[in-house]
Structures are given as C-alpha cells and as structure tokens.
PDB file of N, CA and C in Angstrom:
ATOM      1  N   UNK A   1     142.471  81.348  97.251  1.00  0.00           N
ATOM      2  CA  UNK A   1     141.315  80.487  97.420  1.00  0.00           C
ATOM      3  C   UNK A   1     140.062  81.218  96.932  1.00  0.00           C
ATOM      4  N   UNK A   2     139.166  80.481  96.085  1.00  0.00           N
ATOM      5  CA  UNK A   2     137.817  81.430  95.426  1.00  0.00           C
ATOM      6  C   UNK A   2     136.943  81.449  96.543  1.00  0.00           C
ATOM      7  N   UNK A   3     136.395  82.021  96.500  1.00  0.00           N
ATOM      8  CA  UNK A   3     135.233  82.422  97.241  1.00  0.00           C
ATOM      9  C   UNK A   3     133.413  81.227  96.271  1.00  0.00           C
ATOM     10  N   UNK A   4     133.190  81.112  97.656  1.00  0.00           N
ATOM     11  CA  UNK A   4     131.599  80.665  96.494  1.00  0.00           C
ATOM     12  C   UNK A   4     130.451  81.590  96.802  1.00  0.00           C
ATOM     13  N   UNK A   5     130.015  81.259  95.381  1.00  0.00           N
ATOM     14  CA  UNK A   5     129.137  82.511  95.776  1.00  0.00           C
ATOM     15  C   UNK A   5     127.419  81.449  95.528  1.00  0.00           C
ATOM     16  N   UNK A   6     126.564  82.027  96.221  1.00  0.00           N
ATOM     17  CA  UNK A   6     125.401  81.237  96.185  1.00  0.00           C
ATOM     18  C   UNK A   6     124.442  81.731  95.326  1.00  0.00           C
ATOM     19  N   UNK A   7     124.303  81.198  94.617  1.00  0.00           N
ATOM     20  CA  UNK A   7     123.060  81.714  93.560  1.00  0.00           C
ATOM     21  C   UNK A   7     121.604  81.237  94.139  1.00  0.00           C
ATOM     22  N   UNK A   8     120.675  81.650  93.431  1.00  0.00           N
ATOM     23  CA  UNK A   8     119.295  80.836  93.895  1.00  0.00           C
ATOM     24  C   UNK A   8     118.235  81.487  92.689  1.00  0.00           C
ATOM     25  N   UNK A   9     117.668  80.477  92.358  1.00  0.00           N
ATOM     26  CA  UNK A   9     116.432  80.915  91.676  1.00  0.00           C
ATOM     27  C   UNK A   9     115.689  81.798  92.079  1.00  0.00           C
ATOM     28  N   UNK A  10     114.936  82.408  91.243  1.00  0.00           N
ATOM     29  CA  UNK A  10     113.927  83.599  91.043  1.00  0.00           C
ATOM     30  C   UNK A  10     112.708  83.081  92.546  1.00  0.00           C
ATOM     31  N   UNK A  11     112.493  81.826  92.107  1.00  0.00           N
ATOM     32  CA  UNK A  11     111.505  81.073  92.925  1.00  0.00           C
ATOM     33  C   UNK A  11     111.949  80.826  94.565  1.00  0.00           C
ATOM     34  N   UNK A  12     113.157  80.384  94.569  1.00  0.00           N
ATOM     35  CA  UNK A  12     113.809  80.226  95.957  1.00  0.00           C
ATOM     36  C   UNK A  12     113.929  81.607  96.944  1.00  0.00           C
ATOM     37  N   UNK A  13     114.400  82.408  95.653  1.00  0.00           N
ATOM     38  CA  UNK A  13     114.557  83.777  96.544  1.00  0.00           C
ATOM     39  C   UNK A  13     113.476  84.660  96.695  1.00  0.00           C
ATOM     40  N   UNK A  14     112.270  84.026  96.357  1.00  0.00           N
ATOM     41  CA  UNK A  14     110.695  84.628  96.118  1.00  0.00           C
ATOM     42  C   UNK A  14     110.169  84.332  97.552  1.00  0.00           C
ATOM     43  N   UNK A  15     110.610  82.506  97.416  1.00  0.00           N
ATOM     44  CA  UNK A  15     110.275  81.664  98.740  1.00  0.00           C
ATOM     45  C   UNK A  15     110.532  82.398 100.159  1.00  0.00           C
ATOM     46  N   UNK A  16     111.826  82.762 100.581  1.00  0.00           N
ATOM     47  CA  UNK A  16     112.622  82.972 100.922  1.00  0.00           C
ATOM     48  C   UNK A  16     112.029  84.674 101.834  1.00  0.00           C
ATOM     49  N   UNK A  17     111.722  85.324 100.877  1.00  0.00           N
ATOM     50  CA  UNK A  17     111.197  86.711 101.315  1.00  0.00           C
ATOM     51  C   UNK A  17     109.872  86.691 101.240  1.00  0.00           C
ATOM     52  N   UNK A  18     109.046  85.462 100.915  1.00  0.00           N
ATOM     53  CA  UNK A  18     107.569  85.646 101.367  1.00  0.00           C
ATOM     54  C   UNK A  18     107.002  86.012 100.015  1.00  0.00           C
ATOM     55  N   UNK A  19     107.632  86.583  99.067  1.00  0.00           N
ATOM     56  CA  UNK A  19     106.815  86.835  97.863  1.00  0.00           C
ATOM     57  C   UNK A  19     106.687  86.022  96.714  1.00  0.00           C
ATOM     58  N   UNK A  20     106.871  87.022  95.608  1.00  0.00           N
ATOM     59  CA  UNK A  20     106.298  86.018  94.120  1.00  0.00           C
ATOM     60  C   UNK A  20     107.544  86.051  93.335  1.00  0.00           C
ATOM     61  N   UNK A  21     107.677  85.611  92.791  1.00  0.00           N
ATOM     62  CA  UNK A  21     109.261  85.347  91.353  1.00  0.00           C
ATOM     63  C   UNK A  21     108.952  86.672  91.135  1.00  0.00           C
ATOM     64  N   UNK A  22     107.807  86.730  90.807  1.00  0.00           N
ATOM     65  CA  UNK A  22     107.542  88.404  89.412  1.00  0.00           C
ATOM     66  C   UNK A  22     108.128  89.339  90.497  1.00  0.00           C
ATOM     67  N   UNK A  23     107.815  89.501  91.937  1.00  0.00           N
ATOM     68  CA  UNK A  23     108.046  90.665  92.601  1.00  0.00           C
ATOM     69  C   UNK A  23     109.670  90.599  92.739  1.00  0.00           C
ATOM     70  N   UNK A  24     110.350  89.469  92.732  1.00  0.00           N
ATOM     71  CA  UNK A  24     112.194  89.648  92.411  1.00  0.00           C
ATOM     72  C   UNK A  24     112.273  90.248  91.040  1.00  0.00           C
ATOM     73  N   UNK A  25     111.401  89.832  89.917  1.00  0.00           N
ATOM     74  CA  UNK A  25     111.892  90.242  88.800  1.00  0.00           C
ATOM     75  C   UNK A  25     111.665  91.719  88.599  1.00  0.00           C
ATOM     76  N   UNK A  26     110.925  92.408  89.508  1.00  0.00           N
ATOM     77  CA  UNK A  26     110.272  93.704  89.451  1.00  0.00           C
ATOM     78  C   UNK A  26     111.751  94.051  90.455  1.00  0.00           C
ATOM     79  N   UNK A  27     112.174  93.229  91.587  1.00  0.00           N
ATOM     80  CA  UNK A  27     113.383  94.234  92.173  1.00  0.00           C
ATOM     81  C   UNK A  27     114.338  94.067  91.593  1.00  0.00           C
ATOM     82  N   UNK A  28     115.098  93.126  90.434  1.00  0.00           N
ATOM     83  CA  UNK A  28     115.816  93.129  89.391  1.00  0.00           C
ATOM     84  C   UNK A  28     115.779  94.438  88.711  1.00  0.00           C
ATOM     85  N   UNK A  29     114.549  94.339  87.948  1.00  0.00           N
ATOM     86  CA  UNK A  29     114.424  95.436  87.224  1.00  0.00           C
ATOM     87  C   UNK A  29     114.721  97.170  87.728  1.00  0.00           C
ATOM     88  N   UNK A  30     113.853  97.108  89.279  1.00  0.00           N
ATOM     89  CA  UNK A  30     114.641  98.787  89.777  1.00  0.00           C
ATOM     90  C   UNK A  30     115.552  98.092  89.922  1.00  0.00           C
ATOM     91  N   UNK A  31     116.725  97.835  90.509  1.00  0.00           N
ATOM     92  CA  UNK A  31     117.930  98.262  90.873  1.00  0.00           C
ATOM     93  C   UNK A  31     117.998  97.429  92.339  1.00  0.00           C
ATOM     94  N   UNK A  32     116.908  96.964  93.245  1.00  0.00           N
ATOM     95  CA  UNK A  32     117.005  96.968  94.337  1.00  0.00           C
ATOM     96  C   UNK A  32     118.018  95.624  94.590  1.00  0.00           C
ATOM     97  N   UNK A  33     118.050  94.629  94.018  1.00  0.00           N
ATOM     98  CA  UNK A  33     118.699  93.350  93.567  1.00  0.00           C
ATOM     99  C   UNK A  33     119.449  93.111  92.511  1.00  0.00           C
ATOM    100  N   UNK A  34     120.529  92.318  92.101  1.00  0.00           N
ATOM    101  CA  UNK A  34     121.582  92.325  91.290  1.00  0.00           C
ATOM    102  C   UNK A  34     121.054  90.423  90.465  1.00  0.00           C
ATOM    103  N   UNK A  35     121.279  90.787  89.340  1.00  0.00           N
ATOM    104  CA  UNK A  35     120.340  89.301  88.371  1.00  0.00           C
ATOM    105  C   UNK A  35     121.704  89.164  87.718  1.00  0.00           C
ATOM    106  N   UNK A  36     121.769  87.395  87.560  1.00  0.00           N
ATOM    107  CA  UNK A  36     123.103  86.601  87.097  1.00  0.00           C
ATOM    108  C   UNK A  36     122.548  86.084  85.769  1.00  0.00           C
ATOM    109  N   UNK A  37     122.351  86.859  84.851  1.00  0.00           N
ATOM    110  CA  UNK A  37     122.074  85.448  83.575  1.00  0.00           C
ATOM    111  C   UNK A  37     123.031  84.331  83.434  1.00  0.00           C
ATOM    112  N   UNK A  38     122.602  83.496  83.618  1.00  0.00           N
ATOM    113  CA  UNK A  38     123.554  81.733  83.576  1.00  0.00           C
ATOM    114  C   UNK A  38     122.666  81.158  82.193  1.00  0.00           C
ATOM    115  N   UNK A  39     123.468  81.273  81.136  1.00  0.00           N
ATOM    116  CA  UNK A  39     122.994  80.893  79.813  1.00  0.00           C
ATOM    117  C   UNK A  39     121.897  81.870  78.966  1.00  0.00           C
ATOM    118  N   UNK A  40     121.540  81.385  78.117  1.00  0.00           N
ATOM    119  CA  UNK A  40     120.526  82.436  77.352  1.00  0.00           C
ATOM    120  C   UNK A  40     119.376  82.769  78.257  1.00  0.00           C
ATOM    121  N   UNK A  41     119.098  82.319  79.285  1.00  0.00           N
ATOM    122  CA  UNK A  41     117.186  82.285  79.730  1.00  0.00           C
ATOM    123  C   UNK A  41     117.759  82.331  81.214  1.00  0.00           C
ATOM    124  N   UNK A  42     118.000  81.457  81.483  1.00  0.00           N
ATOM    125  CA  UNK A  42     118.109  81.029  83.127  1.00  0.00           C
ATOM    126  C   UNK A  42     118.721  82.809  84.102  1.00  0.00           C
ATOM    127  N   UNK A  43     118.008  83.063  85.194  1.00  0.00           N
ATOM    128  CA  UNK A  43     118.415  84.465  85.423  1.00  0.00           C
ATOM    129  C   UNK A  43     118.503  83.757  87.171  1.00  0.00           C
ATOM    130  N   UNK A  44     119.594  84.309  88.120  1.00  0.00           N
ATOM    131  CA  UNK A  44     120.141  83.647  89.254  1.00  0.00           C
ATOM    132  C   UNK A  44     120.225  85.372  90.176  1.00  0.00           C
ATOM    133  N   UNK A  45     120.001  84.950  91.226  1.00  0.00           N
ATOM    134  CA  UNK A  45     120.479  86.440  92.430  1.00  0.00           C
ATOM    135  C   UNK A  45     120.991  85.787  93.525  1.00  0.00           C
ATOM    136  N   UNK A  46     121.689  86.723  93.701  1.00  0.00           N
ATOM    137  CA  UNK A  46     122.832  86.101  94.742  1.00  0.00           C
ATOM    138  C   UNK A  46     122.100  86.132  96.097  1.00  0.00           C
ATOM    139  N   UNK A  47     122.561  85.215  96.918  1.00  0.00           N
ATOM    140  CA  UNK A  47     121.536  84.435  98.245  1.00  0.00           C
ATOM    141  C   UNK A  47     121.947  85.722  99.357  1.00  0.00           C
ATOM    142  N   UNK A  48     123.195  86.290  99.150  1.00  0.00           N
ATOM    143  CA  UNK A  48     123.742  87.306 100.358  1.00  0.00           C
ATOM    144  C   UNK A  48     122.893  88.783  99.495  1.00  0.00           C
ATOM    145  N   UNK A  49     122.464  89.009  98.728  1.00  0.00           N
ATOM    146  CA  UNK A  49     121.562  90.283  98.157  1.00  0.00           C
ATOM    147  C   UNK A  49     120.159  89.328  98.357  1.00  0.00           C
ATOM    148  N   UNK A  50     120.000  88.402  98.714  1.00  0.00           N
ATOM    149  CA  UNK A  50     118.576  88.383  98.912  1.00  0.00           C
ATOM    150  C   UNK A  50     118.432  88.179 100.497  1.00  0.00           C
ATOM    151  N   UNK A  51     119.283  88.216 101.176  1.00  0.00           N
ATOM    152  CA  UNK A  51     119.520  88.552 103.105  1.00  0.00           C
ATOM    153  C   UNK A  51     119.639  89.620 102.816  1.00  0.00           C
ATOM    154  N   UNK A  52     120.566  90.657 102.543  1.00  0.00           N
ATOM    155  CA  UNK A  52     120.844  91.704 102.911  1.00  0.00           C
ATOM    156  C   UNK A  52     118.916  92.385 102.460  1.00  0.00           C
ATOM    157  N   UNK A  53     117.953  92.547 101.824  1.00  0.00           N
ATOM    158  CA  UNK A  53     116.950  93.101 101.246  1.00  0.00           C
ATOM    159  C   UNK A  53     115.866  93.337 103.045  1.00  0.00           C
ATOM    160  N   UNK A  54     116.295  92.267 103.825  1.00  0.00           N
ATOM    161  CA  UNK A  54     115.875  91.641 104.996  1.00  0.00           C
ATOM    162  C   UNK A  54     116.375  92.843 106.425  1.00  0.00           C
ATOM    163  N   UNK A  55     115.839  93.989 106.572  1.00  0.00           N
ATOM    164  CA  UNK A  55     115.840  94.523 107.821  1.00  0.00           C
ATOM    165  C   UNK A  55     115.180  94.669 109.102  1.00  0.00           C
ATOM    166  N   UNK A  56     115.718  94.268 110.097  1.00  0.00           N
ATOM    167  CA  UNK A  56     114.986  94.672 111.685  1.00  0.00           C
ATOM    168  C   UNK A  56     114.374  95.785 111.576  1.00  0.00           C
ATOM    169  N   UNK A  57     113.171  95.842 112.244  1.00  0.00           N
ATOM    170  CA  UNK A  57     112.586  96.712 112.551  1.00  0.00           C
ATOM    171  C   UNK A  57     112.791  96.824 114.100  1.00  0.00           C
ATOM    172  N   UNK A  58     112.993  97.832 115.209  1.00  0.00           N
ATOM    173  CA  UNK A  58     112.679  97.761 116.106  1.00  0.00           C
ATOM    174  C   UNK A  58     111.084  97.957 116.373  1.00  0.00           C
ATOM    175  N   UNK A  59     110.922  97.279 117.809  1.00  0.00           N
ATOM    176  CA  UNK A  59     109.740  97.535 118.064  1.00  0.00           C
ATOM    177  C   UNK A  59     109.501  98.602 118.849  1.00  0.00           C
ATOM    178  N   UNK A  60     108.621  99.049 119.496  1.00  0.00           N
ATOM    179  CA  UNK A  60     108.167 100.451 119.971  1.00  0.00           C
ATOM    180  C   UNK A  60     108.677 100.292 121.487  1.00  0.00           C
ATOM    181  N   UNK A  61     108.296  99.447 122.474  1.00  0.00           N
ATOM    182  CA  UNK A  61     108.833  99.335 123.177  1.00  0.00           C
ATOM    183  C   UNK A  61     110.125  99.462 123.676  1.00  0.00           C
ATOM    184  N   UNK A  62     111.642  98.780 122.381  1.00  0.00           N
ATOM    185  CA  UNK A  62     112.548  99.157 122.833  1.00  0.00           C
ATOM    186  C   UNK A  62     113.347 100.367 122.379  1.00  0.00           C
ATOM    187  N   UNK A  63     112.473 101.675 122.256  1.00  0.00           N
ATOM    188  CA  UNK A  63     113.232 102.917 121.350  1.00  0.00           C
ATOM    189  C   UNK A  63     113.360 103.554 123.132  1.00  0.00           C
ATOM    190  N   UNK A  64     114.855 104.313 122.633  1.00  0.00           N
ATOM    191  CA  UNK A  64     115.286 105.117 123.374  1.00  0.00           C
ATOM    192  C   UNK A  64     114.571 106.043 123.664  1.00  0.00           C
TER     193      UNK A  64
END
C-alpha cells in the first residue's frame, strides 16, 4: 500500500509557520527543508518537514 505524501506550496507552508514564501525558499536553499520540483517551475515541501521545523519550547516555570 503507498503511502501519501502531502505536498504544500511555498505560500501554504509560509502560512503555516507565520512567515514569507521567500523565508521557505531561503530554508530550501540552507538545507533546513527538503523542495519537490513538480514540473519545470512549480517547487512543493513536504507538510511533515514543515511540522517537524515546529519545536516546544519549555517554559521557565516547568524546568527541573
């Protein structure tokens, strides 16, 4: 059975983390995110690399 995998625009996954397309295309570019070209132009990142970018912070209160 395939697996699906979720793509999302530059814009969705911009949406998504609060920022701008350009600042995905800037984490494309380092390394921090993985880019799908789908045809000559169209560029896609996968929806589980744009969660995973997403970490808890604890707050001060609950540190050991």
């Amino acid at each position: 059975m395939a697996t699906t995998v979720r793509l999302l625009t530059l814009s969705d996954a911009a949406d998504i983390l609060g920022c701008s397309s350009k600042t995905i295309r800037r984490y494309i570019a380092a390394g921090r995110l993985t880019g799908y070209r789908v045809g000559p132009r169209l560029v896609r990142v996968s929806g589980d690399d744009v969660d995973s970018l997403m970490h808890r912070i604890p707050s001060a209160g609950s540190a050991a």
